[in-house]
N, C-alpha and C. Protein backbone atom coordinates (compact mmCIF):
# COMPACT_ATOMS: atom_id res chain seq x y z
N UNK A 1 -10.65 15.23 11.75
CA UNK A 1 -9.33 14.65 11.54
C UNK A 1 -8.59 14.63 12.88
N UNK A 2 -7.83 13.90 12.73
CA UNK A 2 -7.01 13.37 14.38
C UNK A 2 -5.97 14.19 14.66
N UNK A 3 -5.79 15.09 15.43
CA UNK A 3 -4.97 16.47 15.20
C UNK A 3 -3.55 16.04 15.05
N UNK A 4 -3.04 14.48 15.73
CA UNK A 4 -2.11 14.73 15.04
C UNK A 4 -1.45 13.78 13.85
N UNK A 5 -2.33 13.52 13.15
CA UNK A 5 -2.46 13.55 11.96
C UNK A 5 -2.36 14.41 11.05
N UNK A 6 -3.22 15.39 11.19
CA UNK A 6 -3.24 16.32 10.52
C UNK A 6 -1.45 17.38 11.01
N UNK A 7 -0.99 17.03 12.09
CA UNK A 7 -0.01 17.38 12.73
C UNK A 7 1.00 16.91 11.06
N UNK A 8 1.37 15.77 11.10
CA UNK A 8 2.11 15.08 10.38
C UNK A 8 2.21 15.21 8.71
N UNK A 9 0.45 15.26 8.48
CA UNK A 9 -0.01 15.49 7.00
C UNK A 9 0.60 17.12 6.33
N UNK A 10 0.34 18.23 7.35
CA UNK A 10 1.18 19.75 7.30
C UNK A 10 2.78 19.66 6.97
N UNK A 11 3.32 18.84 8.79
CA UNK A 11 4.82 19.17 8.96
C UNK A 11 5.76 18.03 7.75
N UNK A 12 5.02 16.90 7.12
CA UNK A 12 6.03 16.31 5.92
C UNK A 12 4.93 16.57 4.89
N UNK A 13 4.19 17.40 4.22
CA UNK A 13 4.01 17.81 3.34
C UNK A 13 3.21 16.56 2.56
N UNK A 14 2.20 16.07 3.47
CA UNK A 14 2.05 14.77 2.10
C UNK A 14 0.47 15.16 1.84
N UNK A 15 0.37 14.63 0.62
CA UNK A 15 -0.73 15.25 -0.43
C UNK A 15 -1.89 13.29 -0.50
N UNK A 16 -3.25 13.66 -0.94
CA UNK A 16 -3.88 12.65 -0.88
C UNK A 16 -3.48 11.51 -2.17
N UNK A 17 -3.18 10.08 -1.83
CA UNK A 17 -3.03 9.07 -2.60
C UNK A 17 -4.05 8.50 -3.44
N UNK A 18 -3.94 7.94 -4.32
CA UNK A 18 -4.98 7.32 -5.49
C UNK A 18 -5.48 6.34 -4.56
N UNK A 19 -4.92 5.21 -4.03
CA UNK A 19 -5.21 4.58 -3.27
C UNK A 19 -6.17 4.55 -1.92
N UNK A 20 -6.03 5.70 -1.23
CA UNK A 20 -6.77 6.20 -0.14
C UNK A 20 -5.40 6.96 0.95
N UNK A 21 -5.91 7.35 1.90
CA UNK A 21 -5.05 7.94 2.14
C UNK A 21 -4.15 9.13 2.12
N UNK A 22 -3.00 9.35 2.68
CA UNK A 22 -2.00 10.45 2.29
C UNK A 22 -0.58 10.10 1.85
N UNK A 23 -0.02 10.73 1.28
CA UNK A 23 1.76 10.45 1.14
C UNK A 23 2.44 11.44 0.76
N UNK A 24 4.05 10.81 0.72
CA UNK A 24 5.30 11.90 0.13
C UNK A 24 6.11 11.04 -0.33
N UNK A 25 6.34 10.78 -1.16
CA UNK A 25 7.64 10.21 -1.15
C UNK A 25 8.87 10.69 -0.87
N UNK A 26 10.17 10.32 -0.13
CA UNK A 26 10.91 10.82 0.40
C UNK A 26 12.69 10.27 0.05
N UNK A 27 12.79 9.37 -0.82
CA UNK A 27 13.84 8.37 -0.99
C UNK A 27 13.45 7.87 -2.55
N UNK A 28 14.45 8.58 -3.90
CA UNK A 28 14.50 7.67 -4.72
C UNK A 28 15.92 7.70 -4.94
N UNK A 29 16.46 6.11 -5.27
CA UNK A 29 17.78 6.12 -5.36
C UNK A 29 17.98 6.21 -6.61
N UNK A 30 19.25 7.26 -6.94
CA UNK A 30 19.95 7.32 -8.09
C UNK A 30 20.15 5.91 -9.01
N UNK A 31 20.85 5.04 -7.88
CA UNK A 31 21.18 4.02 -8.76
C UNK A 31 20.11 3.16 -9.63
N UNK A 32 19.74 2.97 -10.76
CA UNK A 32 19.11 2.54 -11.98
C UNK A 32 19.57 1.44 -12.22
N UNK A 33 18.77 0.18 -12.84
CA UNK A 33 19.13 -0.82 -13.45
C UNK A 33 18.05 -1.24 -15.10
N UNK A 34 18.45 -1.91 -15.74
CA UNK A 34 17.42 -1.98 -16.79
C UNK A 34 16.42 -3.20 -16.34
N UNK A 35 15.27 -3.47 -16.89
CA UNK A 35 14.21 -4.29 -16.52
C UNK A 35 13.54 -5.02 -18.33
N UNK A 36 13.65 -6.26 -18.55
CA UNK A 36 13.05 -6.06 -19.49
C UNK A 36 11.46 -6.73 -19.92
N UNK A 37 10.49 -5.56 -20.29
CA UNK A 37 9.26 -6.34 -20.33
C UNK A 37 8.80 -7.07 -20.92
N UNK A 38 7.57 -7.30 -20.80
CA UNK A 38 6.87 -8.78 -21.41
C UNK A 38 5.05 -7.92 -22.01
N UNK A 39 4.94 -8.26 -23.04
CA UNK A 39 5.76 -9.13 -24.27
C UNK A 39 6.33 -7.86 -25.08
N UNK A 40 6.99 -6.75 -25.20
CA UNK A 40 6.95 -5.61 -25.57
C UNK A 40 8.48 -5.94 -25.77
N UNK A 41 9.21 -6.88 -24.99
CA UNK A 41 10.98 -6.71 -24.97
C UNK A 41 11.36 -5.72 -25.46
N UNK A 42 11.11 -4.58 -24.48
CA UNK A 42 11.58 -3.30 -24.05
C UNK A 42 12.14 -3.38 -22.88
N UNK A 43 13.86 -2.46 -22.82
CA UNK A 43 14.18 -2.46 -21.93
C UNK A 43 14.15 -0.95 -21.04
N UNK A 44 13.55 -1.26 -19.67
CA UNK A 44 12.88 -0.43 -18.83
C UNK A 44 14.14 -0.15 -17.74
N UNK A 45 13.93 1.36 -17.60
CA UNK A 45 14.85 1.59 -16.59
C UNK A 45 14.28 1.95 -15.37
N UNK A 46 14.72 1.65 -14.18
CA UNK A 46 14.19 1.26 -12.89
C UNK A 46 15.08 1.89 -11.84
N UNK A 47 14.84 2.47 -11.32
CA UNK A 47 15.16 2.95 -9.86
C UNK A 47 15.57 1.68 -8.74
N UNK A 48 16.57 1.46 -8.22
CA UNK A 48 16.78 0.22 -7.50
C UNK A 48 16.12 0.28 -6.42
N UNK A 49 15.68 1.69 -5.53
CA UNK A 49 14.81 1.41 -4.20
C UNK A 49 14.30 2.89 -4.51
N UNK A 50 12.78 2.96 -3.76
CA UNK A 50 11.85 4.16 -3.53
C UNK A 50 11.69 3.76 -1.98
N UNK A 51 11.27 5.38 -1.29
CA UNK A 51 10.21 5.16 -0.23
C UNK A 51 9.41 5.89 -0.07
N UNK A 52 8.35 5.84 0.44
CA UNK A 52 7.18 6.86 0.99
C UNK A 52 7.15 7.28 2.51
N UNK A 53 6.31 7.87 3.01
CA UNK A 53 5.32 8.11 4.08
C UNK A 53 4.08 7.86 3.76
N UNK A 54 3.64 7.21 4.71
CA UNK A 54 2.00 6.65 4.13
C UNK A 54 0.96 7.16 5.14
N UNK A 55 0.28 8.09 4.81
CA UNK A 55 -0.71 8.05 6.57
C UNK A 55 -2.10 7.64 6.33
N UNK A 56 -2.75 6.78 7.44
CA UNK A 56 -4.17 6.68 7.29
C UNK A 56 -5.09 7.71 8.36
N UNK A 57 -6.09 8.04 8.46
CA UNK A 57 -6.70 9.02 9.05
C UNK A 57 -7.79 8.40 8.95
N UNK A 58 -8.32 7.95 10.52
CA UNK A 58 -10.25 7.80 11.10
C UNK A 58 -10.43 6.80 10.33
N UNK A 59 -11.48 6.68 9.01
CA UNK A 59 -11.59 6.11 8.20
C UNK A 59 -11.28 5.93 6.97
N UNK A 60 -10.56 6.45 7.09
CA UNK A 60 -9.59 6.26 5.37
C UNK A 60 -9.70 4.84 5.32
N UNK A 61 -9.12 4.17 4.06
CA UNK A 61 -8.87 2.96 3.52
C UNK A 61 -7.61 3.44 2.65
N UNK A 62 -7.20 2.40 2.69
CA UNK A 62 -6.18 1.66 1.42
C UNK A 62 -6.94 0.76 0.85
N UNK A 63 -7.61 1.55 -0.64
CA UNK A 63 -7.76 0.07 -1.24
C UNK A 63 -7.03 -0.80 -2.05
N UNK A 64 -7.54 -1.84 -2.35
CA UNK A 64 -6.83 -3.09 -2.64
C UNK A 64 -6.08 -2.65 -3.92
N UNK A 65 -4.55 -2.82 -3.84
CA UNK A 65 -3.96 -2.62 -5.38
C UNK A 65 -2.89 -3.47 -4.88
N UNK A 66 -2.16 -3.60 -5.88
CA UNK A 66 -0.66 -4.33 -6.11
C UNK A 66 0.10 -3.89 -6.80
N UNK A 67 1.67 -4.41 -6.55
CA UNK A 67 2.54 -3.73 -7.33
C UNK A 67 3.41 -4.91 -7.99
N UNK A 68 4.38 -4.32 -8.65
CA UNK A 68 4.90 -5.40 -9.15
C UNK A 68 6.28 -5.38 -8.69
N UNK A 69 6.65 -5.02 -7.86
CA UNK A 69 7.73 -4.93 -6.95
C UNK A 69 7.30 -5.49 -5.16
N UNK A 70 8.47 -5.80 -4.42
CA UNK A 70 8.00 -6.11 -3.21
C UNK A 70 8.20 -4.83 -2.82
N UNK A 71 7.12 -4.98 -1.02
CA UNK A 71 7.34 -3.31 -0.90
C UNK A 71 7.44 -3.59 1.06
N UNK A 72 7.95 -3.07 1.00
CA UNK A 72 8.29 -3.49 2.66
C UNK A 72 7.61 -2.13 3.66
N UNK A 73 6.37 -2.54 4.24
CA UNK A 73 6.19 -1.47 5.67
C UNK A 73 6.55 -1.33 6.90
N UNK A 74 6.75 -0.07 6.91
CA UNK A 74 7.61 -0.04 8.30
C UNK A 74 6.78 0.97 9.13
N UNK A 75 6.29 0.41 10.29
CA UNK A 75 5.76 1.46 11.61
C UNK A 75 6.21 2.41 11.95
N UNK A 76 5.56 3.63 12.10
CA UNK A 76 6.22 4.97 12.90
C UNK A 76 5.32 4.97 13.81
N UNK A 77 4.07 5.84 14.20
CA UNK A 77 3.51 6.18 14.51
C UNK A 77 2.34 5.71 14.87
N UNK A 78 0.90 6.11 16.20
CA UNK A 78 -0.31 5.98 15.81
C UNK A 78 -0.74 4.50 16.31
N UNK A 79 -2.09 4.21 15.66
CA UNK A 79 -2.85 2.79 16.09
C UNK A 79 -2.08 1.79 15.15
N UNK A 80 -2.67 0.58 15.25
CA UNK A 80 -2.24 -0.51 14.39
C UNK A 80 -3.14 -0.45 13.14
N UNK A 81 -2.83 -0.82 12.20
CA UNK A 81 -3.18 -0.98 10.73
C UNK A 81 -3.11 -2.80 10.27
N UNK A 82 -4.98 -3.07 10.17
CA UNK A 82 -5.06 -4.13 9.39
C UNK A 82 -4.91 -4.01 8.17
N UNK A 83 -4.08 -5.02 7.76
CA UNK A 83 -3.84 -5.31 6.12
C UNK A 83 -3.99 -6.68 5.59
N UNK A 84 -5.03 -6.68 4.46
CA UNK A 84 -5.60 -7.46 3.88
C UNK A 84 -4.68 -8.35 2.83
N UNK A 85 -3.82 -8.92 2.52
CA UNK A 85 -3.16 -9.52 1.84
C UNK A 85 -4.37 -10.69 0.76
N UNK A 86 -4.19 -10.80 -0.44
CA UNK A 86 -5.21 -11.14 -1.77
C UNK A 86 -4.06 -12.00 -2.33
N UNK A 87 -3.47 -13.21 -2.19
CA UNK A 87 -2.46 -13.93 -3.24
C UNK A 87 -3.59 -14.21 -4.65
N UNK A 88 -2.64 -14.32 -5.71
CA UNK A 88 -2.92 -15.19 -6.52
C UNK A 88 -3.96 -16.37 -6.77
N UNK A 89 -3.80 -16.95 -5.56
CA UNK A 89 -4.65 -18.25 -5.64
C UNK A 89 -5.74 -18.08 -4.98
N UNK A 90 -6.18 -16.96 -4.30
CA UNK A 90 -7.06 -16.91 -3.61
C UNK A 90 -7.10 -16.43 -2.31
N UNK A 91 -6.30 -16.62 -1.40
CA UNK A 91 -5.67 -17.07 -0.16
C UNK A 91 -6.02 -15.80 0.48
N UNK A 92 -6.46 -15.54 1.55
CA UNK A 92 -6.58 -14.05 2.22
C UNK A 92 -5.99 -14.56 3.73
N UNK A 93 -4.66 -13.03 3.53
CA UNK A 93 -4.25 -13.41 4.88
C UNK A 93 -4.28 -11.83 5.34
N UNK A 94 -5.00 -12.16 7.08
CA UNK A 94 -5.11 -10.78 7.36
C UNK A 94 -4.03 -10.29 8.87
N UNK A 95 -3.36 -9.21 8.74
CA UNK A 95 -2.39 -8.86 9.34
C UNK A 95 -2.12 -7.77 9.84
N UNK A 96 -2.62 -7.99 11.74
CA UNK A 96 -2.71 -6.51 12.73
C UNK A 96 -0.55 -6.16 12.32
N UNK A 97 -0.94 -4.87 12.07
CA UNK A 97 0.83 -4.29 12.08
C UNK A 97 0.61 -2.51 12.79
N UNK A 98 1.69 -2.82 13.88
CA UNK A 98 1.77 -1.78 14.39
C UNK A 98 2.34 -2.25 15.98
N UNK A 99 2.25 -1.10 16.65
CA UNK A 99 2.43 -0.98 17.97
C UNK A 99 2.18 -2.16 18.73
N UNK A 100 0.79 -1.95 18.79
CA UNK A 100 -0.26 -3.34 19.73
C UNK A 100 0.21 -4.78 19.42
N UNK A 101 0.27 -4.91 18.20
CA UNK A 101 0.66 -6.14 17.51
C UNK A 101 2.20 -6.62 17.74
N UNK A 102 2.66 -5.81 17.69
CA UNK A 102 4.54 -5.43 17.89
C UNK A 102 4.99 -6.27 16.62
N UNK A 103 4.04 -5.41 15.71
CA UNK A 103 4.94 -6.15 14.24
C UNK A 103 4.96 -4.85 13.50
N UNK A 104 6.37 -4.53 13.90
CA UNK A 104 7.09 -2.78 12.92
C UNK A 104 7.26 -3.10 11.52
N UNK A 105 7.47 -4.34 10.90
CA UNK A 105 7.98 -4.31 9.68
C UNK A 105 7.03 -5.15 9.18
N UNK A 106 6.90 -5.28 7.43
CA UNK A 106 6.11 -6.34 6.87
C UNK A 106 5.93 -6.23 5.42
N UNK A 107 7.01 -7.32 5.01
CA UNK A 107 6.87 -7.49 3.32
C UNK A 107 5.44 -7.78 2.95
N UNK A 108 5.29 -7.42 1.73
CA UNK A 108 4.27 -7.71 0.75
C UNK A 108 4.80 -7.90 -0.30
N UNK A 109 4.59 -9.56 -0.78
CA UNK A 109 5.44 -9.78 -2.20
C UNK A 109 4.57 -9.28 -2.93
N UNK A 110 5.66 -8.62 -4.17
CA UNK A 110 4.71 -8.54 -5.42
C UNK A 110 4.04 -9.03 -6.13
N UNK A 111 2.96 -8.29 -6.90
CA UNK A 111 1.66 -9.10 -7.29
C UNK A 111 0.82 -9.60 -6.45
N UNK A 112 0.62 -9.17 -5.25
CA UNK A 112 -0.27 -9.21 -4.15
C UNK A 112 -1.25 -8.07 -4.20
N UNK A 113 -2.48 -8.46 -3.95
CA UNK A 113 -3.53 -7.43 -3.98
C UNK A 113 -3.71 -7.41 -2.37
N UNK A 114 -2.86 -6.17 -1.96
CA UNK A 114 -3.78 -5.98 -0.72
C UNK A 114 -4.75 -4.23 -0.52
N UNK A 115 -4.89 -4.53 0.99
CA UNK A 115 -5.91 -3.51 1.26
C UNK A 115 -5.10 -3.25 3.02
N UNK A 116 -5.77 -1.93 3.52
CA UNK A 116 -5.93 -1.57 4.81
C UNK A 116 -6.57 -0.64 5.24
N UNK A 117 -7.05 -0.88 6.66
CA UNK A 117 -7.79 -0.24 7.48
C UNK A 117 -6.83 0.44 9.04
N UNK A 118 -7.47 1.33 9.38
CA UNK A 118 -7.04 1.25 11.36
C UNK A 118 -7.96 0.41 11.57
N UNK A 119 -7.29 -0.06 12.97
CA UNK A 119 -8.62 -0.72 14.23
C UNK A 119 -8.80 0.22 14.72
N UNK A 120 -8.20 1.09 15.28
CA UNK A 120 -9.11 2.53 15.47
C UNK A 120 -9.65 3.07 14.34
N UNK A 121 -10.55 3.70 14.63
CA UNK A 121 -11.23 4.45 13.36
C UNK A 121 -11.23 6.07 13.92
N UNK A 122 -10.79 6.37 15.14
CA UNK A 122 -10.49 7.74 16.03
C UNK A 122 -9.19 8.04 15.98
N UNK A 123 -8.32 7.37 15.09
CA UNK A 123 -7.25 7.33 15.42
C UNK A 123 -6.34 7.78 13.96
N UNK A 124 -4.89 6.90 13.79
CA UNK A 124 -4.52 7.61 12.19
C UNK A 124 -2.94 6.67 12.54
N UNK A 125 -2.24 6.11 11.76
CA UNK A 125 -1.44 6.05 11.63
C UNK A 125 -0.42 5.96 10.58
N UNK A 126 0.73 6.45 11.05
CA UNK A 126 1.65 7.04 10.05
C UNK A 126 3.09 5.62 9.78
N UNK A 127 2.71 5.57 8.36
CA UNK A 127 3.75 4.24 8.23
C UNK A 127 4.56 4.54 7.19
N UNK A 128 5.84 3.95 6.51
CA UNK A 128 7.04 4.08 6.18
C UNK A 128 6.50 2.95 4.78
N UNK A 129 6.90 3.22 3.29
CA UNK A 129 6.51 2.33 2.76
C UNK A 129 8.26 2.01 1.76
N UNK A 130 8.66 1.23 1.72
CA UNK A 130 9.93 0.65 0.88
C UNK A 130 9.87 -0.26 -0.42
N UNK A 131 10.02 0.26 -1.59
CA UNK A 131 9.43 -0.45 -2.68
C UNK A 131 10.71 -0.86 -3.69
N UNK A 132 11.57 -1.98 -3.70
CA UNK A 132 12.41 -2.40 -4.43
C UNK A 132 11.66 -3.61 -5.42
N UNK A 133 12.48 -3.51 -6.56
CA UNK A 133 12.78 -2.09 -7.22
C UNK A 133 11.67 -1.31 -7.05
N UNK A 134 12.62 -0.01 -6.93
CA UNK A 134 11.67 1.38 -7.01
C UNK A 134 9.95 1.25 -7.41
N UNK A 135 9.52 2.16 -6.75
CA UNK A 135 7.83 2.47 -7.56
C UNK A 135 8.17 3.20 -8.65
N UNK A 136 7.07 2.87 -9.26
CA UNK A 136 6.21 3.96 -10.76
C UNK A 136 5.68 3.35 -11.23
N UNK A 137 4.69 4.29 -11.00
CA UNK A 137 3.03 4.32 -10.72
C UNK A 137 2.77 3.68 -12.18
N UNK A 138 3.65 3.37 -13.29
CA UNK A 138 3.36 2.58 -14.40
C UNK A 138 3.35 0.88 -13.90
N UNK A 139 3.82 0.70 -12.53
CA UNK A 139 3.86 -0.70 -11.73
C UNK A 139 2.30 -0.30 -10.79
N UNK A 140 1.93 0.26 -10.69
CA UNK A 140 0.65 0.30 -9.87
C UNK A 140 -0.63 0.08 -10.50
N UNK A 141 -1.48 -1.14 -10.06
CA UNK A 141 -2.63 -1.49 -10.11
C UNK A 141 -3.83 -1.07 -9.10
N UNK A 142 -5.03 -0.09 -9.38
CA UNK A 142 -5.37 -0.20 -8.63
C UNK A 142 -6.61 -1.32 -8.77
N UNK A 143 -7.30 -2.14 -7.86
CA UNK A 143 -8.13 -2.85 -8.45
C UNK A 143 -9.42 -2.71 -9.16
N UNK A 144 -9.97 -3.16 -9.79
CA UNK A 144 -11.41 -2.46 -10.23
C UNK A 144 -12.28 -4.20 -9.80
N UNK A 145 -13.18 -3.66 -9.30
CA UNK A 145 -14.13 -4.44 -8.47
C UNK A 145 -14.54 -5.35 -9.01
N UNK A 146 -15.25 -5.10 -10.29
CA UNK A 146 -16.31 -6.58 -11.34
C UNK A 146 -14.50 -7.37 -11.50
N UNK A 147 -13.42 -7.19 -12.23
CA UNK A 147 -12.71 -8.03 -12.29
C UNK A 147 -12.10 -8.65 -11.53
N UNK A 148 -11.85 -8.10 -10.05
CA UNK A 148 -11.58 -8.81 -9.07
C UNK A 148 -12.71 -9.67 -8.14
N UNK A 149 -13.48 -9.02 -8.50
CA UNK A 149 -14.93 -9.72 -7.91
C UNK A 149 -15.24 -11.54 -8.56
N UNK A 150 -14.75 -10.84 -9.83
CA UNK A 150 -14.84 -12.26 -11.13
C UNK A 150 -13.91 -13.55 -10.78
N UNK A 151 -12.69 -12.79 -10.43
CA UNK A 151 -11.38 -13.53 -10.11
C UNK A 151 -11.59 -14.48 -8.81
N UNK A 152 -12.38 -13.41 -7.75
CA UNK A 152 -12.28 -13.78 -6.11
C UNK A 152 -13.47 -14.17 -6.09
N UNK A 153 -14.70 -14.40 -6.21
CA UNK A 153 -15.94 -14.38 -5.52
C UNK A 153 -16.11 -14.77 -4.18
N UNK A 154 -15.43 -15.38 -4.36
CA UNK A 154 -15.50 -16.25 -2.10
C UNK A 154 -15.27 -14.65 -1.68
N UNK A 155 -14.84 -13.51 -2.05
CA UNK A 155 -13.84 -12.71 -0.94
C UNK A 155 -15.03 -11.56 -1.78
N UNK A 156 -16.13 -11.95 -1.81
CA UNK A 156 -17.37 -10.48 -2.07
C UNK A 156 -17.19 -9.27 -1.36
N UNK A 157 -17.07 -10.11 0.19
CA UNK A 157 -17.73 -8.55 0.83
C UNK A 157 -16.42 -7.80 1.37
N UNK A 158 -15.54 -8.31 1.30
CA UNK A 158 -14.08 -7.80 1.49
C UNK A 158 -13.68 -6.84 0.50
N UNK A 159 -13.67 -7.66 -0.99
CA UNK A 159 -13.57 -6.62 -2.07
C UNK A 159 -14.57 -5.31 -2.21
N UNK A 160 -15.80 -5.29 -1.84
CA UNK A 160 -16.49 -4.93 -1.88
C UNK A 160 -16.70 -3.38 -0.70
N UNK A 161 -15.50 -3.87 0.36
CA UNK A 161 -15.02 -2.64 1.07
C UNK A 161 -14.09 -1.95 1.07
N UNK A 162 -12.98 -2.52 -0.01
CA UNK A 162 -12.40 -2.35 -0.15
C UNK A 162 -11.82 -1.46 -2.11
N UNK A 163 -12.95 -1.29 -2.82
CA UNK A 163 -13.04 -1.04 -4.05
C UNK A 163 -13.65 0.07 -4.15
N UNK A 164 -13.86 0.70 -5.31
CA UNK A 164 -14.88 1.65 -6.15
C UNK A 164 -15.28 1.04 -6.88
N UNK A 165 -16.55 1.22 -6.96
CA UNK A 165 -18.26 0.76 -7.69
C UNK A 165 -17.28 0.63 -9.11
């Protein structure tokens, strides 16, 4: 592990993610609004903004999930982080964020399946994640491979590094 990574993973306390990775969340706002679902017309109460700490380490991954909220990343630390963006229609857009790149910030609309890697793989970086409305994890998809595989086929070997069997 990249010492200071592991520096970061100790001094903010963050524990391993479903996704890959590490986190904490650090920011949920009081203020609540109702949400109502489909097809259940139940009305859902929602946190207006969440945030995290997100860290990747060597070879970690983020694999591919989506949320149903937009979620905005923000750079701290460390190498640059490719992220795999999966629209709807197909569309794969891929996006150096970090330092090198000099891109600190970067929406991901919701209902986007993405993924990420470092370009270092010696390396680790520590990123800021902003999720309006709020996360919960009842909004989190993670992907499962045969159905996204079914959905995407052009994007095999991508999904395919990005999934569990």
């Amino acid at each position: 592990m990249h010492p200071k990574a592991k520096y970061y993973i100790d001094k903010l306390g963050l524990q391993k993610h479903p996704e890959g990775g590490y986190y904490r969340e650090i920011y949920r706002a009081g203020e609540m609004f109702f949400t109502e679902t489909i097809p259940a017309k139940k009305l859902n109460r929602k946190n207006i903004s969440t945030s995290i700490y997100f860290l990747l380490n060597g070879r970690d991954k983020s694999l591919f999930h989506r949320l149903k909220s937009d979620e905005i990343w923000h750079f701290y630390d460390g190498c640059d982080v490719i992220l795999y963006l999966l629209d709807e229609k197909g569309s794969i857009q891929q996006i150096q964020f970090g330092k090198e790149s000099e891109v600190f910030q970067l929406v991901i609309s919701k209902n986007t399946w993405f993924a990420g890697e470092l370009v270092d793989k010696n390396s680790f970086a520590l990123v800021g994640c902003t999720v309006s409305p709020g996360f919960d994890f009842k909004d989190f998809e993670l992907a499962e491979r045969n159905k996204l595989l079914k959905q995407f086929p052009e994007h095999k070997k991508l999904i395919q590094r990005f999934t569990h069997n």
